[in-house]
PDB file of N, CA and C in Angstrom:
ATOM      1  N   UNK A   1       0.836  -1.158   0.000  1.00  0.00           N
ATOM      2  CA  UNK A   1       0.000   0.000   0.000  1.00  0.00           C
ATOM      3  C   UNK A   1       0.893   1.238   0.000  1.00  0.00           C
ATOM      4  N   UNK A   2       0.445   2.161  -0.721  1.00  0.00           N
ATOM      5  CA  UNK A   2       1.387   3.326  -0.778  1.00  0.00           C
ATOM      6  C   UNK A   2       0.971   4.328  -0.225  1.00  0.00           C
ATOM      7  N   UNK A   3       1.696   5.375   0.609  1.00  0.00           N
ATOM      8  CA  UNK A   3       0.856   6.279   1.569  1.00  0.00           C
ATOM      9  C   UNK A   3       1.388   7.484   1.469  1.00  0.00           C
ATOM     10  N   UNK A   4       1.177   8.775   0.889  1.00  0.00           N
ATOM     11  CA  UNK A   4       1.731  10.335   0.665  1.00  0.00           C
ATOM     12  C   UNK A   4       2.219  10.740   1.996  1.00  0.00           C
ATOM     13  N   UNK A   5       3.338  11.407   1.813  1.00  0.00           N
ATOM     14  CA  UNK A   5       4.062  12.078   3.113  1.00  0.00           C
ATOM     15  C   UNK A   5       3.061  12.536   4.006  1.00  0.00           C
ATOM     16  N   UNK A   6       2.153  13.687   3.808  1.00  0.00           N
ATOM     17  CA  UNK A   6       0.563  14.144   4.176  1.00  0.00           C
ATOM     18  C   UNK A   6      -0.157  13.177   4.937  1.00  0.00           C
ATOM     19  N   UNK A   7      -0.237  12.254   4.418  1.00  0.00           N
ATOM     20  CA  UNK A   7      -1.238  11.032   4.654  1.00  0.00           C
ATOM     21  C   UNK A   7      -0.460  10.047   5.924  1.00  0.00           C
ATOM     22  N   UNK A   8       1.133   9.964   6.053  1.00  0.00           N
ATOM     23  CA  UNK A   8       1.146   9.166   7.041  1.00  0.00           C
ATOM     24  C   UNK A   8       0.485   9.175   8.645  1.00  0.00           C
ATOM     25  N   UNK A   9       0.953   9.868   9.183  1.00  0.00           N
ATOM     26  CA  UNK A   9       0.421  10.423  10.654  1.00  0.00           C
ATOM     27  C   UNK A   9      -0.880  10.073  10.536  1.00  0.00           C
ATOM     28  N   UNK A  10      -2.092  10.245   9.972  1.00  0.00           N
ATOM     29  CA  UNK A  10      -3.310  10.002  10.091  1.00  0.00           C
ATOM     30  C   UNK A  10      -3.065   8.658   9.845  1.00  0.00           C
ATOM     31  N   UNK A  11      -2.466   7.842   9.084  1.00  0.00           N
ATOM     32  CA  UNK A  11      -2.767   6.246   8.822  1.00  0.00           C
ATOM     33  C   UNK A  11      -2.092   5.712   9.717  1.00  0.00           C
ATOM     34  N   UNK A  12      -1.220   6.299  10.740  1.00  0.00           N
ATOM     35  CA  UNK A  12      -0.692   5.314  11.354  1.00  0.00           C
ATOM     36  C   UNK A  12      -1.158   5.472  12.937  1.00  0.00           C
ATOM     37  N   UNK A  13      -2.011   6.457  12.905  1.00  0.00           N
ATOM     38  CA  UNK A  13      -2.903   6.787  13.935  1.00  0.00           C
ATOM     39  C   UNK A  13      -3.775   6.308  14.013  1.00  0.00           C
ATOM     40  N   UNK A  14      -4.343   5.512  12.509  1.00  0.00           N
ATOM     41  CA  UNK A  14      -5.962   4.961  12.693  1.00  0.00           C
ATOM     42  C   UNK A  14      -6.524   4.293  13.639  1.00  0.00           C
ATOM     43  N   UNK A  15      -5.560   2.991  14.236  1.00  0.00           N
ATOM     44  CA  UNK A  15      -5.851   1.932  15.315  1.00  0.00           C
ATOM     45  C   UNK A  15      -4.795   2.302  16.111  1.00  0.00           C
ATOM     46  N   UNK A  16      -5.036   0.971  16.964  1.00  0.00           N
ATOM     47  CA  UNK A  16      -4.313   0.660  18.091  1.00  0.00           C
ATOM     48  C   UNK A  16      -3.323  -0.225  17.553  1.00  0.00           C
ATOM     49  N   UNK A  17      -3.369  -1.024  16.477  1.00  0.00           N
ATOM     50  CA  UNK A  17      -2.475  -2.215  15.908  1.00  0.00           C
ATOM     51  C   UNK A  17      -2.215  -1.138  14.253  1.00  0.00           C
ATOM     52  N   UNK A  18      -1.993  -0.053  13.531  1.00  0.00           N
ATOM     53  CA  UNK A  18      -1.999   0.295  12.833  1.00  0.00           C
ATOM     54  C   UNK A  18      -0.818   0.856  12.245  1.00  0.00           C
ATOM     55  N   UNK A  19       0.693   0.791  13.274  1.00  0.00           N
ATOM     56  CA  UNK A  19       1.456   0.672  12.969  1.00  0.00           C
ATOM     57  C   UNK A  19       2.209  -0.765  12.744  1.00  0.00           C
ATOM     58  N   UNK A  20       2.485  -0.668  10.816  1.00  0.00           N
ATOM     59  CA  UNK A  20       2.805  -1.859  10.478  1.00  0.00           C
ATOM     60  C   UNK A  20       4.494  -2.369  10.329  1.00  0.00           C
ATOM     61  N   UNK A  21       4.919  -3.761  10.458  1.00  0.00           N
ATOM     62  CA  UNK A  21       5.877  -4.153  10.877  1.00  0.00           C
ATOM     63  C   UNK A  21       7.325  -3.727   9.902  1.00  0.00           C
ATOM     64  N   UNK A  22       6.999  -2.862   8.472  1.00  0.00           N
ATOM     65  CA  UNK A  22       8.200  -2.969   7.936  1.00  0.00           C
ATOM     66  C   UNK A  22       7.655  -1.816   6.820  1.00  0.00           C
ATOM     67  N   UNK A  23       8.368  -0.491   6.691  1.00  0.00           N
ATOM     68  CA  UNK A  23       7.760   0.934   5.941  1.00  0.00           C
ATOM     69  C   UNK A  23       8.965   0.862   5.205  1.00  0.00           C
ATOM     70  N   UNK A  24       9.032   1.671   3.568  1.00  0.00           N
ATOM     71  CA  UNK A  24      10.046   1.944   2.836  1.00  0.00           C
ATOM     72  C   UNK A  24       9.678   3.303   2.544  1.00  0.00           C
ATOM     73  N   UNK A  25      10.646   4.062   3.226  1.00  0.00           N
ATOM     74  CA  UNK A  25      10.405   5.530   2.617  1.00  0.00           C
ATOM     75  C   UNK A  25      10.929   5.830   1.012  1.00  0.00           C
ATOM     76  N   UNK A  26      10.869   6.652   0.467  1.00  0.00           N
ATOM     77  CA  UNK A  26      11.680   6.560  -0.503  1.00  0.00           C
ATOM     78  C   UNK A  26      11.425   8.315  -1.562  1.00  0.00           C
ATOM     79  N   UNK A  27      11.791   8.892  -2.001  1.00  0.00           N
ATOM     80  CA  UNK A  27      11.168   9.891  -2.677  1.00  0.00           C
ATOM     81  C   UNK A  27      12.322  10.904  -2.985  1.00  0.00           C
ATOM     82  N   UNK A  28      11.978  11.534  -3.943  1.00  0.00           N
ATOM     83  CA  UNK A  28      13.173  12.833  -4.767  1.00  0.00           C
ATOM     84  C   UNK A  28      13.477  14.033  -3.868  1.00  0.00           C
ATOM     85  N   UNK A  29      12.886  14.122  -3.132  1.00  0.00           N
ATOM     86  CA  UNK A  29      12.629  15.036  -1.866  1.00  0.00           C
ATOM     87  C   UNK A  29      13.515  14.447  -0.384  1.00  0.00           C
ATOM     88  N   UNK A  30      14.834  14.927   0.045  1.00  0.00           N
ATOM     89  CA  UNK A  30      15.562  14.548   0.955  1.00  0.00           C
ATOM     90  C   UNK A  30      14.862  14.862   2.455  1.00  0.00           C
ATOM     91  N   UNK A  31      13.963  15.967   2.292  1.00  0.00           N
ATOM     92  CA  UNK A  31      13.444  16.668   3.618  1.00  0.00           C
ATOM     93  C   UNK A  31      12.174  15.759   3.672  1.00  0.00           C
ATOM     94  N   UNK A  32      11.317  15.553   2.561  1.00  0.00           N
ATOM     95  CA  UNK A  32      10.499  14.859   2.996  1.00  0.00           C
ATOM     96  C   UNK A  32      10.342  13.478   3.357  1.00  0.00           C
ATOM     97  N   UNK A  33      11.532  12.625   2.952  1.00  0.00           N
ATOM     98  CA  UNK A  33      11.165  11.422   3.610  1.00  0.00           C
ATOM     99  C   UNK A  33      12.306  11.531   5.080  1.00  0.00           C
ATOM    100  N   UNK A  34      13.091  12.264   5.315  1.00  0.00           N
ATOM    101  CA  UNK A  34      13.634  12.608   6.703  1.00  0.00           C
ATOM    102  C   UNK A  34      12.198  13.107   7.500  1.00  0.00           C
ATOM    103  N   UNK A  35      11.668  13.788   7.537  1.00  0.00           N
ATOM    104  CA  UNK A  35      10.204  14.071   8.235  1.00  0.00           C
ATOM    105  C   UNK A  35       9.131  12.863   8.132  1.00  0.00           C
ATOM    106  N   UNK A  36       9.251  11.992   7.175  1.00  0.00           N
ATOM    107  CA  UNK A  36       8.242  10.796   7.235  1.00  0.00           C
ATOM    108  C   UNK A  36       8.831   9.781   8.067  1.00  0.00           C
ATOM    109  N   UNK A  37      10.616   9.758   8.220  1.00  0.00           N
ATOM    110  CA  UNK A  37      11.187   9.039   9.328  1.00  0.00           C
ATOM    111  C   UNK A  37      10.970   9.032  10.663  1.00  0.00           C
ATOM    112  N   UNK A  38      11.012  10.571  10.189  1.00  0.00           N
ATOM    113  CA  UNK A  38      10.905  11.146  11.652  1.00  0.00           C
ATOM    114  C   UNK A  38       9.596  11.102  13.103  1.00  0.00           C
ATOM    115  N   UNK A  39       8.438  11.256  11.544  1.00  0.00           N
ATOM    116  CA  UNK A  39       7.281  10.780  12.300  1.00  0.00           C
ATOM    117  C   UNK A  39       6.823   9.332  12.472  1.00  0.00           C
ATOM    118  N   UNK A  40       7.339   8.396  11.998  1.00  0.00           N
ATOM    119  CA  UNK A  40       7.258   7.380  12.286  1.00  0.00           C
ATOM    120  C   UNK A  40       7.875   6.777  13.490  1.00  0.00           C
ATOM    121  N   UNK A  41       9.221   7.321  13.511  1.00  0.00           N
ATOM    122  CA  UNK A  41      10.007   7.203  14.484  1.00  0.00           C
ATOM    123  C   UNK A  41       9.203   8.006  16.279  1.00  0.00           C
ATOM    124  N   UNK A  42       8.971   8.663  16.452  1.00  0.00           N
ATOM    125  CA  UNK A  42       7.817   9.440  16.865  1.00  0.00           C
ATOM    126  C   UNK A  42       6.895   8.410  17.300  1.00  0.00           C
ATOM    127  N   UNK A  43       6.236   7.952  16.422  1.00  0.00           N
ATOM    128  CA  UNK A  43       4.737   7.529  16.406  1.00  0.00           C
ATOM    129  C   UNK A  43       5.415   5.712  17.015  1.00  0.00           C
ATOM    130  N   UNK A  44       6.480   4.998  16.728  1.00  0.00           N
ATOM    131  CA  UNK A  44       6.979   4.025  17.208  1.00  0.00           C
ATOM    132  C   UNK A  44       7.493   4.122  18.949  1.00  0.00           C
ATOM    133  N   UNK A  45       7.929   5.481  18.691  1.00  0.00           N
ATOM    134  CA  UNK A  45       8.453   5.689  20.254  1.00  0.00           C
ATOM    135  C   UNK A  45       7.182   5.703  21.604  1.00  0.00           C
ATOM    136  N   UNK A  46       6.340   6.319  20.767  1.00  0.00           N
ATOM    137  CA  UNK A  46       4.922   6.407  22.157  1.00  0.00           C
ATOM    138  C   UNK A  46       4.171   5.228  21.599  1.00  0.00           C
ATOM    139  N   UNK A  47       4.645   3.983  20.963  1.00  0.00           N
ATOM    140  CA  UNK A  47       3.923   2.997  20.927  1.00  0.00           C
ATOM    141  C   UNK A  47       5.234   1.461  21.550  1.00  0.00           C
ATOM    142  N   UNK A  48       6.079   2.214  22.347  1.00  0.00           N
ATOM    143  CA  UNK A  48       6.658   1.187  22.874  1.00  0.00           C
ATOM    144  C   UNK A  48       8.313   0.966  22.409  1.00  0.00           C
ATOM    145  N   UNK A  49       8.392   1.434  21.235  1.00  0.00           N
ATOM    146  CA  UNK A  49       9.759   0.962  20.639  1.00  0.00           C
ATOM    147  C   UNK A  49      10.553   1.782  21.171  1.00  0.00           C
ATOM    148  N   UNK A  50      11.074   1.600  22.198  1.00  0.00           N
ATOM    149  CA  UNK A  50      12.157   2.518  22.521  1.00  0.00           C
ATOM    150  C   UNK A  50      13.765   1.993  22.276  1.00  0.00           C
ATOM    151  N   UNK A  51      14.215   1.158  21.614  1.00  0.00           N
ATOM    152  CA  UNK A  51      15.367   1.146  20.886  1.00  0.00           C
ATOM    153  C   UNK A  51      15.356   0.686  19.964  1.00  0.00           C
ATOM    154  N   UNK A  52      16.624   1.439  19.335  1.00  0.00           N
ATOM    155  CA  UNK A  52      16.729   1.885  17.917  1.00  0.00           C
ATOM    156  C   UNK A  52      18.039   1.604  17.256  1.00  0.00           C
ATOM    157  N   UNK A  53      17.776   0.661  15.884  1.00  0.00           N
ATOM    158  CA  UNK A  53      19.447   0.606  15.483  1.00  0.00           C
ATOM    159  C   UNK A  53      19.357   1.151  14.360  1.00  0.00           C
ATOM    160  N   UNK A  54      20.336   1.566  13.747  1.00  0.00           N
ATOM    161  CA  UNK A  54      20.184   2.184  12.272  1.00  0.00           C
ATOM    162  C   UNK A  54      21.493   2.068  11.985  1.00  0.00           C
ATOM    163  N   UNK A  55      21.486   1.141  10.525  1.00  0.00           N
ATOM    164  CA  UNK A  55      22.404   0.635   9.503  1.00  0.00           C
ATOM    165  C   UNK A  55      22.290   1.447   8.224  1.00  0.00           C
ATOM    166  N   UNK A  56      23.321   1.472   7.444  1.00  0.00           N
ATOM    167  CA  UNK A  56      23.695   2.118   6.593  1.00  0.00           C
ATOM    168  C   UNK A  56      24.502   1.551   5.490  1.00  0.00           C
ATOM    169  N   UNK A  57      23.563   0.913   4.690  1.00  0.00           N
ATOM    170  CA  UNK A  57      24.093  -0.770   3.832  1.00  0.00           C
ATOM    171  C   UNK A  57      24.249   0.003   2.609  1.00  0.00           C
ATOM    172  N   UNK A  58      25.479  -0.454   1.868  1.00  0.00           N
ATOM    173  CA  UNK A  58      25.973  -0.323   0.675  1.00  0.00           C
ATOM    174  C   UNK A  58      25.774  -1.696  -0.139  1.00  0.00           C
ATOM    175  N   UNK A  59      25.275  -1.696  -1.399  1.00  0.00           N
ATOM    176  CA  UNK A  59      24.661  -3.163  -1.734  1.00  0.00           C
ATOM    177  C   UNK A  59      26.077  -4.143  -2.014  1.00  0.00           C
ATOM    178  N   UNK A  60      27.154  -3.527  -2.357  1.00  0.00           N
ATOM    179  CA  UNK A  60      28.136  -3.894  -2.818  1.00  0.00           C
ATOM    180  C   UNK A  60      29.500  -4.660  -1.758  1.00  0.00           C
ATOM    181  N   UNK A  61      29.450  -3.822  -0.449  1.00  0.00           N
ATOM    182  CA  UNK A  61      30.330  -4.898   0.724  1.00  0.00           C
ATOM    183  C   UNK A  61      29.462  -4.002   1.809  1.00  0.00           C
ATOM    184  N   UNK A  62      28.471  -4.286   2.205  1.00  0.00           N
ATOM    185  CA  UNK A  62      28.120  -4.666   3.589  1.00  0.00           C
ATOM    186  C   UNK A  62      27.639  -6.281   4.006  1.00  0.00           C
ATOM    187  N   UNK A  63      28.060  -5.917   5.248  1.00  0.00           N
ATOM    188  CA  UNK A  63      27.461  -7.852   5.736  1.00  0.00           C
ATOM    189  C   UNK A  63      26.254  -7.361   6.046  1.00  0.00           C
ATOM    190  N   UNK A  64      24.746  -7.972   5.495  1.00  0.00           N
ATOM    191  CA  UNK A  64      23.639  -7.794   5.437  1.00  0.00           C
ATOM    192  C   UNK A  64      23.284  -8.853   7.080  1.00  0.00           C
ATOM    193  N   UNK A  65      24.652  -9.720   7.471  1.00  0.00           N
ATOM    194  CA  UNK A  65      24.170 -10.589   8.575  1.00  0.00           C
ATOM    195  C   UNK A  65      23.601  -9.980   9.592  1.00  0.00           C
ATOM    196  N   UNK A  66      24.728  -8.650   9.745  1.00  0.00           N
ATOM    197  CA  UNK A  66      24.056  -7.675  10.679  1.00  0.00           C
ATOM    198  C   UNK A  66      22.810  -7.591  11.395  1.00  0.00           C
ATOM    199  N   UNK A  67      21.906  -7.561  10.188  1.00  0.00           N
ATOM    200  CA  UNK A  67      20.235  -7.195  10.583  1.00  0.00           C
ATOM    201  C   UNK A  67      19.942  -8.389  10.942  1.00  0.00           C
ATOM    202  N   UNK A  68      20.150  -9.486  10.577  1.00  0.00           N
ATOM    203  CA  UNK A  68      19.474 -11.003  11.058  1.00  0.00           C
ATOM    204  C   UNK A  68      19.818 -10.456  12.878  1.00  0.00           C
ATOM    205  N   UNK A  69      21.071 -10.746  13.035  1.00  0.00           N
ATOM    206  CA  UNK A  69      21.842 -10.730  14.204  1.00  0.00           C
ATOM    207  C   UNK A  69      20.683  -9.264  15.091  1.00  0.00           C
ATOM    208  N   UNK A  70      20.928  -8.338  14.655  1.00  0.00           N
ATOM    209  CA  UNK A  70      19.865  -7.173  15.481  1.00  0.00           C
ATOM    210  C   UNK A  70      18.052  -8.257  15.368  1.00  0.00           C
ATOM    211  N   UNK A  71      17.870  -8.243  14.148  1.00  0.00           N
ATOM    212  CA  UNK A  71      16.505  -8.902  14.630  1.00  0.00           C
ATOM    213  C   UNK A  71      16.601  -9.879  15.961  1.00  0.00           C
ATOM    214  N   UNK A  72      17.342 -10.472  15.980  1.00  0.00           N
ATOM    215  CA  UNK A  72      17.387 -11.667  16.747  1.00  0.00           C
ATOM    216  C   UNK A  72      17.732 -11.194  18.442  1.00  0.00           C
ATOM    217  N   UNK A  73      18.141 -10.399  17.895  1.00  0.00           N
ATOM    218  CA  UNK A  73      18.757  -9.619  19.647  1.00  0.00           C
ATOM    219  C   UNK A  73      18.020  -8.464  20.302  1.00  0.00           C
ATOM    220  N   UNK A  74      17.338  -8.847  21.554  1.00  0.00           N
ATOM    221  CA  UNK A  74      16.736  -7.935  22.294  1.00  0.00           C
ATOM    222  C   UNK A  74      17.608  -6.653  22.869  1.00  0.00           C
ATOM    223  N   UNK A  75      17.208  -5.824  23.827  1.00  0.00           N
ATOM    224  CA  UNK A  75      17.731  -5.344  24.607  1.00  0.00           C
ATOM    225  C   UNK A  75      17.231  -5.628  25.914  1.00  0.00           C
ATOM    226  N   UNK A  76      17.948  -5.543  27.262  1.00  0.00           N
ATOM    227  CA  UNK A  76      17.684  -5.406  28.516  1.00  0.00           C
ATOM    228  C   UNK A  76      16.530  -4.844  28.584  1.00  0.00           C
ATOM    229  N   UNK A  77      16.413  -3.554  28.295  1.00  0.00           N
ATOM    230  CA  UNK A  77      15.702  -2.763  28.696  1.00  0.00           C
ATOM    231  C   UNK A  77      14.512  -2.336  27.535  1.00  0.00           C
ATOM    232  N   UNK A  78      14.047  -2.942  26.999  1.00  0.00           N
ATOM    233  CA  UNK A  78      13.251  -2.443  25.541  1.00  0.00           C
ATOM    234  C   UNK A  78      12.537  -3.916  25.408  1.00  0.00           C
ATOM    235  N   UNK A  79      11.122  -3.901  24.987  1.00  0.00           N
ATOM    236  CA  UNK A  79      10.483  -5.724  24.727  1.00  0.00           C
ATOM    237  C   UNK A  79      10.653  -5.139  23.507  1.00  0.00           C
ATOM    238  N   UNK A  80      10.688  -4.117  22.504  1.00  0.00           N
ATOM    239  CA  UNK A  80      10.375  -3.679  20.985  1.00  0.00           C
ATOM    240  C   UNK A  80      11.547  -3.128  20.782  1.00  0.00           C
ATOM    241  N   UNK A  81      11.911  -2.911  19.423  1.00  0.00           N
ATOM    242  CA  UNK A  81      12.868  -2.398  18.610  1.00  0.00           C
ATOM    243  C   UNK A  81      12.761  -1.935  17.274  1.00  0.00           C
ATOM    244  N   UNK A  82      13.167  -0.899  17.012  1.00  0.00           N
ATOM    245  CA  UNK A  82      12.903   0.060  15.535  1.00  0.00           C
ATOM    246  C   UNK A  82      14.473  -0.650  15.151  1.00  0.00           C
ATOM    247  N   UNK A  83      14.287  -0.624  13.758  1.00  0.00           N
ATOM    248  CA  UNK A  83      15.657  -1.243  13.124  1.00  0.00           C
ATOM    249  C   UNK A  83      15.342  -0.915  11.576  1.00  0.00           C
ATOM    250  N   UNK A  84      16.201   0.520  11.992  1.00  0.00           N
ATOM    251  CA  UNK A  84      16.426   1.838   9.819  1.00  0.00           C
ATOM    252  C   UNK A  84      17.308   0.858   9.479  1.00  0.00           C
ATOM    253  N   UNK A  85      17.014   1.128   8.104  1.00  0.00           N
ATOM    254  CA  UNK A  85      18.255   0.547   7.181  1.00  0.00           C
ATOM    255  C   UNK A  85      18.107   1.224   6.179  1.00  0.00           C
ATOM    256  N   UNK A  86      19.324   1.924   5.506  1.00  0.00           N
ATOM    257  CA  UNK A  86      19.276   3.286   4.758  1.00  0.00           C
ATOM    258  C   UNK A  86      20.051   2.467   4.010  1.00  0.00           C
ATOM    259  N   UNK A  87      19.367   2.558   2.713  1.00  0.00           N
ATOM    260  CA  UNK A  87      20.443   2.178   1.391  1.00  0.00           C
ATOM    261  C   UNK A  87      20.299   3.339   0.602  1.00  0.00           C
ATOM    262  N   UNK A  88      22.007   4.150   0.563  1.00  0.00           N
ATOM    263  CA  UNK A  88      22.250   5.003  -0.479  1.00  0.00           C
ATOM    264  C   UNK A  88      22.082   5.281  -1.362  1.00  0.00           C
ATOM    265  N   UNK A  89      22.100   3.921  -2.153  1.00  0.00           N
ATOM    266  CA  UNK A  89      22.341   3.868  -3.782  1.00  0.00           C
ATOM    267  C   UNK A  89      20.624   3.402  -3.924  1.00  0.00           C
ATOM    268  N   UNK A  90      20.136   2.644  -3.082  1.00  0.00           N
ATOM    269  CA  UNK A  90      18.863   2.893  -3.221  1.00  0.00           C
ATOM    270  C   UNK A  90      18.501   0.922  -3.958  1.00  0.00           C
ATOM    271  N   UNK A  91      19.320   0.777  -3.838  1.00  0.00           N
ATOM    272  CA  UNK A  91      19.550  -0.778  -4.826  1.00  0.00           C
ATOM    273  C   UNK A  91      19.799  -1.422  -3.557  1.00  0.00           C
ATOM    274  N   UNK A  92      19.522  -2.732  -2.774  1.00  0.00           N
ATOM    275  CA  UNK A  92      19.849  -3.567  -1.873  1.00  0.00           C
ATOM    276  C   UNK A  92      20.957  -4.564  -2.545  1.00  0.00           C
ATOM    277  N   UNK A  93      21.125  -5.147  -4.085  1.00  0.00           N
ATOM    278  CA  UNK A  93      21.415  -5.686  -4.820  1.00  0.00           C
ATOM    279  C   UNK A  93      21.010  -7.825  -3.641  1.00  0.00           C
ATOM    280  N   UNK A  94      21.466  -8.375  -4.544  1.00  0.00           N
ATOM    281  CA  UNK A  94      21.012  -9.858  -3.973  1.00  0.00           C
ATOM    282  C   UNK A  94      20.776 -10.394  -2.970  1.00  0.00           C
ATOM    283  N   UNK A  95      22.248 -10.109  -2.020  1.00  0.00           N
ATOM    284  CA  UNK A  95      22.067 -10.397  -0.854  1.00  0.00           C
ATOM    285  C   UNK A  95      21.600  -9.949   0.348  1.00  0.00           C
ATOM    286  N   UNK A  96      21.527  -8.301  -0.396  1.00  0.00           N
ATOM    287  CA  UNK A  96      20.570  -7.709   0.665  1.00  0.00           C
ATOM    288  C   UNK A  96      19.242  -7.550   0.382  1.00  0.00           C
ATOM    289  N   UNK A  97      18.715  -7.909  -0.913  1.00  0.00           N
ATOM    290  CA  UNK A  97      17.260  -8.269  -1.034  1.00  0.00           C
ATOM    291  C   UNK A  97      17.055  -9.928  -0.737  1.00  0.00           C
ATOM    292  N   UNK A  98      18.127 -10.730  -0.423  1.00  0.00           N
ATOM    293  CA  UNK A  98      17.489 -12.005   0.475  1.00  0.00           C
ATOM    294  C   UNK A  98      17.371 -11.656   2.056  1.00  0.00           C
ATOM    295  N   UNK A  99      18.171 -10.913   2.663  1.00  0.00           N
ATOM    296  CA  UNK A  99      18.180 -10.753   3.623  1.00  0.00           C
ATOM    297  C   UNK A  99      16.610  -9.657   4.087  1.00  0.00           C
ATOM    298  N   UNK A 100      16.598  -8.752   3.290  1.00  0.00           N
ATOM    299  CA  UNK A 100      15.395  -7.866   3.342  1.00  0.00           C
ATOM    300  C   UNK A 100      13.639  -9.591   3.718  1.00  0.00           C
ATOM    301  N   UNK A 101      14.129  -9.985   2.662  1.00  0.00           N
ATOM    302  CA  UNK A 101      12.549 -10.848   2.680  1.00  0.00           C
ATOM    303  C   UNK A 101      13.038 -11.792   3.486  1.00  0.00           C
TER     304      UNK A 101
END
């Protein structure tokens, strides 16, 4: 489902279960999907997620194991976890689109 910068905050406000498990920002506009992060990030924080990892994958030599390894790992202090993953080039290329699904 695709949702306009405008439009997030109200859709992810709709329910109580209405924030969903995995968002791709993406757009020609640098400010606007930093503000669609931002409110998500926001809207995750007063719904429990209070830690946060954020990776910064190049499709070409990052170890994509990384994210398995964070999925898999709690914190002490947090039952939830937000986990960005910013691809530059905008391409995951193979192994980080196996790792993505």
């Amino acid at each position: 489902m695709q949702i306009k910068a405008d439009q997030l905050a109200a859709h992810v406000r709709a329910g109580p279960n209405a924030l969903k498990p995995i968002y791709t920002l993406y757009g020609d506009d640098p400010l606007l999907s930093q503000e669609a992060a931002d409110t998500l990030r926001q809207i995750a924080r007063t719904a429990g997620y209070t830690d946060r990892q954020v990776f910064v994958m190049a499709a070409s030599h990052s170890d994509w194991s990384l994210l398995q390894g964070a999925a898999q790992s709690m914190s002490l202090f947090s039952s939830q976890q937000l986990i960005e993953i910013r691809i530059p080039s905008g391409k995951p290329g193979k192994e980080g689109s196996d790792a993505l699904q």
